[in-house]
Protein backbone atom coordinates (compact mmCIF):
# COMPACT_ATOMS: atom_id res chain seq x y z
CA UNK A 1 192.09 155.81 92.92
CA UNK A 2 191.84 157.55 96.70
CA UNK A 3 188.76 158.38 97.76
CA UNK A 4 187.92 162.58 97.51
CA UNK A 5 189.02 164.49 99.97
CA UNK A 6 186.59 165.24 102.60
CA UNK A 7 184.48 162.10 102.30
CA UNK A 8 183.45 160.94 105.77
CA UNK A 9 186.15 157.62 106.66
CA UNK A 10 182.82 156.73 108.81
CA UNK A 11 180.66 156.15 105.99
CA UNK A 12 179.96 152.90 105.16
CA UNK A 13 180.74 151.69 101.59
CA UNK A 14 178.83 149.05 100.09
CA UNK A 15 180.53 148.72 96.97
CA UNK A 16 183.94 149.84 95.83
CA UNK A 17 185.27 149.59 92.17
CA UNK A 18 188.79 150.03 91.69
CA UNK A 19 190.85 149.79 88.35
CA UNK A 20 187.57 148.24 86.61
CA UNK A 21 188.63 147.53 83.07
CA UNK A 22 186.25 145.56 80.64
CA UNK A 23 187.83 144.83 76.83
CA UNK A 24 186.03 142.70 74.45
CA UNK A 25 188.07 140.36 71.19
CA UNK A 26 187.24 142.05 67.80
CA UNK A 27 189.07 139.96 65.40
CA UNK A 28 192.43 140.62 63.76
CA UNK A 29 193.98 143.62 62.22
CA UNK A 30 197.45 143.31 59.53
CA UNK A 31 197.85 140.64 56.85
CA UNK A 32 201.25 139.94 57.93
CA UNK A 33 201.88 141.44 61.58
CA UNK A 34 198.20 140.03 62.63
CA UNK A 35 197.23 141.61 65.50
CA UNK A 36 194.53 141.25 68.23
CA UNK A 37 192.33 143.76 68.33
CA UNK A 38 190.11 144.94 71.38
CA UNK A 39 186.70 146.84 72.25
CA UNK A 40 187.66 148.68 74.96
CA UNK A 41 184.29 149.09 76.36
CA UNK A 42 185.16 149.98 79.86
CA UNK A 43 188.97 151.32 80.21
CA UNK A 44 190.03 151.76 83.93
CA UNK A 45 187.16 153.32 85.71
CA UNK A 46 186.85 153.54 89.76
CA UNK A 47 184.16 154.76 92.02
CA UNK A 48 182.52 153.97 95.49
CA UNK A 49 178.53 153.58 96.60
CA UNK A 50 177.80 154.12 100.27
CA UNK A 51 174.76 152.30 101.52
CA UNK A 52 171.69 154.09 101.10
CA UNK A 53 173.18 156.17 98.54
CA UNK A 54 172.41 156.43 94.99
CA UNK A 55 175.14 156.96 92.61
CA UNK A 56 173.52 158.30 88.66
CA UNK A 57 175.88 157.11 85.48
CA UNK A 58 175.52 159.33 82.41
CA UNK A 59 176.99 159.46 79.40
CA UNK A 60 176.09 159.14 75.64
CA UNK A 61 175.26 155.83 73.81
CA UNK A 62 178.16 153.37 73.70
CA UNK A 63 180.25 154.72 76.60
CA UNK A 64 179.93 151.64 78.24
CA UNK A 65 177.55 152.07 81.06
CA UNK A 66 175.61 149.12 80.73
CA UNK A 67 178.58 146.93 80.41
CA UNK A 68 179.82 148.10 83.50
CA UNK A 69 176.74 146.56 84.81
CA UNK A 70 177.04 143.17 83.59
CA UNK A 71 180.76 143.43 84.88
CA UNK A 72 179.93 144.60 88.45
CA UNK A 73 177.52 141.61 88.28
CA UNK A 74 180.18 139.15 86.65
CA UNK A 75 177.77 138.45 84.04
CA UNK A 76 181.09 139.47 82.28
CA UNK A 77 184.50 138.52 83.60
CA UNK A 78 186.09 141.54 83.86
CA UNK A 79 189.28 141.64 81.71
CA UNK A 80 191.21 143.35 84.88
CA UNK A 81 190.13 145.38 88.06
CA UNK A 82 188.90 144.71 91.38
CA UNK A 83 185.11 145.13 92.31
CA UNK A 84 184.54 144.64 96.32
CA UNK A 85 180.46 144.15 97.59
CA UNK A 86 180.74 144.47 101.64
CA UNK A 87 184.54 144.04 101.83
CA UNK A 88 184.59 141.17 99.65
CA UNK A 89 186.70 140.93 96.14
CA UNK A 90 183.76 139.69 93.67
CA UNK A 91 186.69 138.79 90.69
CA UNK A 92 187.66 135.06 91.07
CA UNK A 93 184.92 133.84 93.32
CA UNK A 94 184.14 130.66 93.16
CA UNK A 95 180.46 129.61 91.67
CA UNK A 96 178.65 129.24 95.40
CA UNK A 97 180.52 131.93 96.96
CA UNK A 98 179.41 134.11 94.08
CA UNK A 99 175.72 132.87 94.06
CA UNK A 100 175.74 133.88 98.02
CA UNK A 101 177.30 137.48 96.94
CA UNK A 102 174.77 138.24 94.33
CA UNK A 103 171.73 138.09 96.94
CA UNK A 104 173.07 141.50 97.62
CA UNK A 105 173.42 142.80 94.03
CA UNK A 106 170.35 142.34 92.07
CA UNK A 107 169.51 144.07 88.80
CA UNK A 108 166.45 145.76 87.20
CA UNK A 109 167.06 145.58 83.14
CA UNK A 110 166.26 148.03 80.44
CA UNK A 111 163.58 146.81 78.24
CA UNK A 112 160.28 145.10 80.76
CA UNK A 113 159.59 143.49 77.36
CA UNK A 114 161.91 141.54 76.92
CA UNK A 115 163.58 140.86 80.55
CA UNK A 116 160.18 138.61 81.60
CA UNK A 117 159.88 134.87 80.67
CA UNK A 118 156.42 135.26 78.26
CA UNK A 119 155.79 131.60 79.67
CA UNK A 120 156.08 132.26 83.41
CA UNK A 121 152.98 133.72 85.44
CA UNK A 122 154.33 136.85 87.60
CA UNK A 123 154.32 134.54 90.48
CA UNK A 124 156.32 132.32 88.98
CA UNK A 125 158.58 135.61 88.03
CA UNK A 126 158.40 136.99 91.29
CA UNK A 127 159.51 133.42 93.19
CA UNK A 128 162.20 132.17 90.65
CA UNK A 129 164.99 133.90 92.60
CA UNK A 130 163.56 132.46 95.82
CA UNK A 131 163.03 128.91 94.54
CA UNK A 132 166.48 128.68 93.09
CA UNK A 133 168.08 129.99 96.39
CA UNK A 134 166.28 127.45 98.03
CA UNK A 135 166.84 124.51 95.63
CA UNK A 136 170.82 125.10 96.28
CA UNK A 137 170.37 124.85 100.08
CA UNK A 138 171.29 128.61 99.99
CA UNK A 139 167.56 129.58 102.00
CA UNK A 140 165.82 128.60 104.27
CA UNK A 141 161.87 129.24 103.31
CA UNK A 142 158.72 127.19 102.90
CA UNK A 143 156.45 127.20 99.89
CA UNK A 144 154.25 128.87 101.76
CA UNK A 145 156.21 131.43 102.79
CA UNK A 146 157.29 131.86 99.42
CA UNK A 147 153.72 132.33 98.57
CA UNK A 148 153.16 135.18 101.24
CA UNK A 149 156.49 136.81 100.08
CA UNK A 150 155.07 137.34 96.55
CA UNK A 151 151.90 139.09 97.40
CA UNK A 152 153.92 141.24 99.83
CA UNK A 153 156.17 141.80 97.07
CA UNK A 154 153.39 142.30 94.58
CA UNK A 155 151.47 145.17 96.92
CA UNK A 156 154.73 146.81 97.54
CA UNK A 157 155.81 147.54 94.04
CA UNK A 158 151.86 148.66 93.42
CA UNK A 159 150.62 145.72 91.82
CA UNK A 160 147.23 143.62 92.80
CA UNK A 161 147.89 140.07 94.19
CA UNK A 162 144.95 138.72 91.93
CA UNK A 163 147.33 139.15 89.20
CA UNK A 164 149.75 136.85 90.21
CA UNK A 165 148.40 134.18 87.53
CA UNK A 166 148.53 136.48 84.82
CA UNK A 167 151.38 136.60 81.95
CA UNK A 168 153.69 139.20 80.69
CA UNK A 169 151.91 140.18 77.76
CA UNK A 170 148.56 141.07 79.76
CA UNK A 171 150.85 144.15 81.14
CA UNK A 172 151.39 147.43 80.64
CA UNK A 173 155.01 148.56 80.06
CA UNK A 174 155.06 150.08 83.58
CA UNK A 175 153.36 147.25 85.05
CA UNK A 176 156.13 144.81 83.61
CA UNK A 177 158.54 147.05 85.22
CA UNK A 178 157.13 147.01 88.39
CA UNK A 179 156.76 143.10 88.37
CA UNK A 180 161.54 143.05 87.71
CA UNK A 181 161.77 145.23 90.82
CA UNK A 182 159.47 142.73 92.76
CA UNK A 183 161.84 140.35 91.68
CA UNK A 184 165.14 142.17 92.15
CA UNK A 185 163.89 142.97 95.96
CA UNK A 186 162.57 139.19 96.29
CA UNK A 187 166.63 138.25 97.99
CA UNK A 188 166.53 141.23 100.17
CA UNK A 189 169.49 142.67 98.32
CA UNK A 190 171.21 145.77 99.52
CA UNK A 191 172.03 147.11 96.22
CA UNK A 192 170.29 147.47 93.10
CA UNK A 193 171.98 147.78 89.09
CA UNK A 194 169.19 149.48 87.47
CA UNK A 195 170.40 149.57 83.93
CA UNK A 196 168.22 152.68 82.39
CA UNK A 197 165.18 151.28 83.86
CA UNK A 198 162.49 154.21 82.96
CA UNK A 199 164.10 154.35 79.42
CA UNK A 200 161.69 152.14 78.02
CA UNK A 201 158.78 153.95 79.19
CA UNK A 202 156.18 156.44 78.48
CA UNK A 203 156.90 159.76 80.47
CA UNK A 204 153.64 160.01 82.71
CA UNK A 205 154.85 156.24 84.21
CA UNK A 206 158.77 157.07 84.51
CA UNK A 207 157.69 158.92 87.02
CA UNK A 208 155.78 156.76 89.12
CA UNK A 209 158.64 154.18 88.68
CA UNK A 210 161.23 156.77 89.78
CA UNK A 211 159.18 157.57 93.23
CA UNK A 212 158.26 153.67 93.83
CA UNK A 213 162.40 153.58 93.45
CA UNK A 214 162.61 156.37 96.29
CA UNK A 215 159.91 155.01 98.27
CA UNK A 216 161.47 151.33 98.33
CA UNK A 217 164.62 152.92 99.11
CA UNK A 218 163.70 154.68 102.20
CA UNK A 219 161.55 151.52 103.46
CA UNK A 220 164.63 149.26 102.98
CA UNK A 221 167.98 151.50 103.33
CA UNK A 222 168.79 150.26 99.53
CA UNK A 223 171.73 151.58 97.43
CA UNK A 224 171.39 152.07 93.94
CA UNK A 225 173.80 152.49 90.77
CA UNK A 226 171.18 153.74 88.23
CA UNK A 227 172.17 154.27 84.85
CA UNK A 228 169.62 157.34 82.66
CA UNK A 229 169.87 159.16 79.38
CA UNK A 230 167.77 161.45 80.73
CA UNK A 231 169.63 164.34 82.44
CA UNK A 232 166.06 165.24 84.33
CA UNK A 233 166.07 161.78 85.68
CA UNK A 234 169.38 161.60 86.47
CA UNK A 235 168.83 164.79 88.73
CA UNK A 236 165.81 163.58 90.44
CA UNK A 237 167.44 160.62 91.77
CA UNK A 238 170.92 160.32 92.49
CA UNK A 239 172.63 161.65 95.46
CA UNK A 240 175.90 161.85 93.51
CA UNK A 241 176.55 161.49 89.40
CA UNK A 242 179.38 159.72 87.31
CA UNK A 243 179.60 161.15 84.04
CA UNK A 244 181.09 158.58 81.30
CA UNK A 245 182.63 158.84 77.99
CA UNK A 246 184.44 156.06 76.29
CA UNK A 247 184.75 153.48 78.55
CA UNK A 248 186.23 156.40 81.08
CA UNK A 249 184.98 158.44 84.56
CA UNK A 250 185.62 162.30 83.95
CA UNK A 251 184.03 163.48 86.61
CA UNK A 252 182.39 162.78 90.01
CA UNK A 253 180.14 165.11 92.02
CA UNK A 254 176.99 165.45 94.05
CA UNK A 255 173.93 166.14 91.67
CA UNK A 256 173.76 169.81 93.01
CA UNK A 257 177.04 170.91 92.17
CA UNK A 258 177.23 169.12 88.96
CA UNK A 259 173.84 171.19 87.46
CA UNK A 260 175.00 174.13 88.97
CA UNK A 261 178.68 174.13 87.84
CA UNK A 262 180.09 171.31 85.68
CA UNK A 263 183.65 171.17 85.38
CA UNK A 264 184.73 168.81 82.70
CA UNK A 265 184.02 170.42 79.23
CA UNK A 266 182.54 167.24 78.48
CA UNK A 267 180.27 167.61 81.25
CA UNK A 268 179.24 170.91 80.15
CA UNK A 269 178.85 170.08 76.34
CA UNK A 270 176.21 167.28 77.76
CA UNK A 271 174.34 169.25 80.32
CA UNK A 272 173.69 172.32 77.67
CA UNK A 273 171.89 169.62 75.32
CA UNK A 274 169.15 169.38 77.92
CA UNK A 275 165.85 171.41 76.95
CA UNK A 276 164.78 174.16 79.99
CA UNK A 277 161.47 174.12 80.52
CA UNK A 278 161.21 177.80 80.23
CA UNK A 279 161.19 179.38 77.21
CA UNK A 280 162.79 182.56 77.51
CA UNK A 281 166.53 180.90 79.72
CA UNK A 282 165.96 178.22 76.70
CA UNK A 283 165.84 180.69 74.08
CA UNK A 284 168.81 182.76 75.35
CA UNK A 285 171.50 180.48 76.40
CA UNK A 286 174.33 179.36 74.31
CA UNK A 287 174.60 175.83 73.30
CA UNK A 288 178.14 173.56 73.14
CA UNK A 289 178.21 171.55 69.86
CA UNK A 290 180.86 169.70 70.17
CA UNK A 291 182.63 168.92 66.25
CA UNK A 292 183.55 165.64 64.94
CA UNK A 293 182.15 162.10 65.74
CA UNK A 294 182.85 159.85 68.71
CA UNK A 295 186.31 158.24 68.75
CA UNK A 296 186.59 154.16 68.13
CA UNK A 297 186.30 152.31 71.21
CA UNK A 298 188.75 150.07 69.28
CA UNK A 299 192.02 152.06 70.25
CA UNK A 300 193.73 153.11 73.32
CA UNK A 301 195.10 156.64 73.48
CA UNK A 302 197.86 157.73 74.98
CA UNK A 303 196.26 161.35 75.64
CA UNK A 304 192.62 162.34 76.70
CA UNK A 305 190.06 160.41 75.36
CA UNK A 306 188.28 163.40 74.99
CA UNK A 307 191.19 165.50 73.17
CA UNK A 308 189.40 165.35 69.27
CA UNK A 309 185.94 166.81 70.53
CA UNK A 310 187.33 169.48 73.10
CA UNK A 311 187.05 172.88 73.06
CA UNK A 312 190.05 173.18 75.75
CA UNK A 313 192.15 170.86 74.77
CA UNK A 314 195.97 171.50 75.40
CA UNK A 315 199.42 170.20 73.74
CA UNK A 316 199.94 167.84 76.59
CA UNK A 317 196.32 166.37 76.51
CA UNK A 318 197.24 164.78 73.66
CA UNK A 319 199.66 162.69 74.73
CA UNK A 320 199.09 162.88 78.67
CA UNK A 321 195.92 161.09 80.41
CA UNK A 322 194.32 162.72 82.80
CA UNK A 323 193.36 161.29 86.12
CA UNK A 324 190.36 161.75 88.64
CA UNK A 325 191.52 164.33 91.22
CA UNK A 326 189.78 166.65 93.77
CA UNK A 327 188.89 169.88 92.00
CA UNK A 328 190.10 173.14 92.91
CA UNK A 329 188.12 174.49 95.94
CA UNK A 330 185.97 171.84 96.23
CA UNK A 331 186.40 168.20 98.32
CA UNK A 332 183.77 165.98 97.01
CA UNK A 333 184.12 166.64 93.47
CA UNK A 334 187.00 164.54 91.41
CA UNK A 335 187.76 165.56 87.86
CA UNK A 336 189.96 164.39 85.21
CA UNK A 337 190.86 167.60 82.49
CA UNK A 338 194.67 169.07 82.94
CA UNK A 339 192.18 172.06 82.08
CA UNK A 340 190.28 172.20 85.09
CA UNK A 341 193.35 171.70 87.12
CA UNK A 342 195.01 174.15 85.78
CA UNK A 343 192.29 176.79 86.72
């Protein structure tokens, strides 16, 4: 996919996913004609992240944003695609090559429960990444430095150094977060997979864990790909938002122009499900329900993967797939509906 028009050539892109496709075995279908049958959790997607930028991913429950995760990470082999970090194809890299990549891609999980070894102390948390690194001859650093680097870590994510020798379970939920982005930051990594990070938590502390995110990001120029269900949270911190459904991009703009005008009925159906905080706007504007149930991730259409749900749908969406292109009248928004094209 080009990039939009009127993005800067200048700009510096850290990461650059082109073609990304992601389809999971799922048994057999026929008694006679058996034939394979796929998840096709992530069909074809491609976007860009500029350093210091951060790039939001939305999209309802099982449209395959965490998988794209894992895949950009190749915690997953990606079934076909390219993914480049600094220039560099991540897809078929060797074991050490790919161990020296991923100091620049860490990744803060989804549930602080259950993404902390209960037997480790937070040091121990903390310096795994730094130990291992060093144990493979990939860093140079003493124990001692190691040491220091924790507790630097530690006061930088807002945590007390004394607790250092303390275990999982003797944290808050927030406090557990706060000790995985110690440890995603302990490589010096210039961008971050936060897989819905603040999900797991209790309202008052997403907060603070969405401005420590900020503040970290100013101190150390990071990029982020930061997957929400929360549109509010989504807003707050991206520079520019994906929106995903079914394993597919439909549209691509800065976080401004997507709350003020979204383009893709999709879009539009997802943004009106967000409560205003203001009772009378709430009160009077018009909802978009959107009718039926969410197609199987199990078949590939020939059409819009959005055709059964749409309120615009067309005769050719059925049986023509739209791609990402610039929208009418604007340059740095890409959208894929023959619908908005059309207009």
């Amino acid at each position: 996919m080009p990039p939009p028009a009127g993005r800067s050539a200048m700009m510096d892109k850290l990461l650059e996913v082109k073609d990304l496709c992601m389809h999971f075995p799922d048994g057999y279908k026929g008694i006679i004609n058996r034939k394979k049958q796929f998840i096709y959790a992530v069909d074809g997607i491609s976007f860009s992240i500029d350093k210091g930028e951060t790039l939001g991913l939305v999209g309802e429950s099982g449209c395959g944003k965490s998988t794209v995760v894992r895949a950009l990470a190749q915690l997953y082999t990606p079934t076909s695609g390219e993914v480049y970090l600094n220039g560099k194809s991540l897809i078929g890299m060797k074991k050490q090559e790919l161990l020296e990549a991923r100091r620049n891609m860490q990744i803060v999980f989804q549930n602080p429960y259950a993404s902390l070894n209960p037997r480790m102390t937070t040091g121990d948390i903390i310096a795994e990444p730094l130990r291992i690194y060093k144990k493979l001859g990939l860093l140079e650093i003493s124990v001692e430095e190691i040491g220091l680097r924790v507790e630097k870590l530690m006061d930088l994510v807002g945590l007390l150094k004394f607790y250092k020798n303390r275990y999982p379970h003797e944290f808050s939920g927030g406090q557990r977060q706060r000790i995985g982005i110690a440890r995603s930051l302990a490589l010096n990594p210039q961008l971050i997979l936060a897989d819905e990070p603040v999900s797991a938590l209790d309202v008052s502390i997403q907060s603070q864990i969405l401005n420590l995110f900020k503040d970290i990001q100013k101190e150390f120029n990071l990029s982020y790909l930061f997957i929400a269900h929360d549109l509010a949270v989504i807003e707050y911190i991206s520079d520019r938002i994906a929106v995903m459904y079914l394993g597919k991009i439909v549209e691509v703009s800065s976080y401004k122009d997507l709350y003020k005008n979204p383009l893709h009925p999709y879009t539009q159906a997802l943004l009106s499900s967000a409560p205003i905080p203001d009772p009378k706007i709430e009160a009077a504007r018009k909802r978009i329900i959107l009718k039926g149930d969410v197609p199987s991730p199990n078949i590939q259409r020939p059409g819009c993967y959005f055709y059964d749900r749409c309120p615009c749908k067309m005769d050719k969406c059925k049986t023509s797939q739209p791609q990402l292109v610039p929208a009418a009248g604007s340059e740095d928004r890409i959208v894929a509906c023959f619908a908005v094209k059309n207009q």
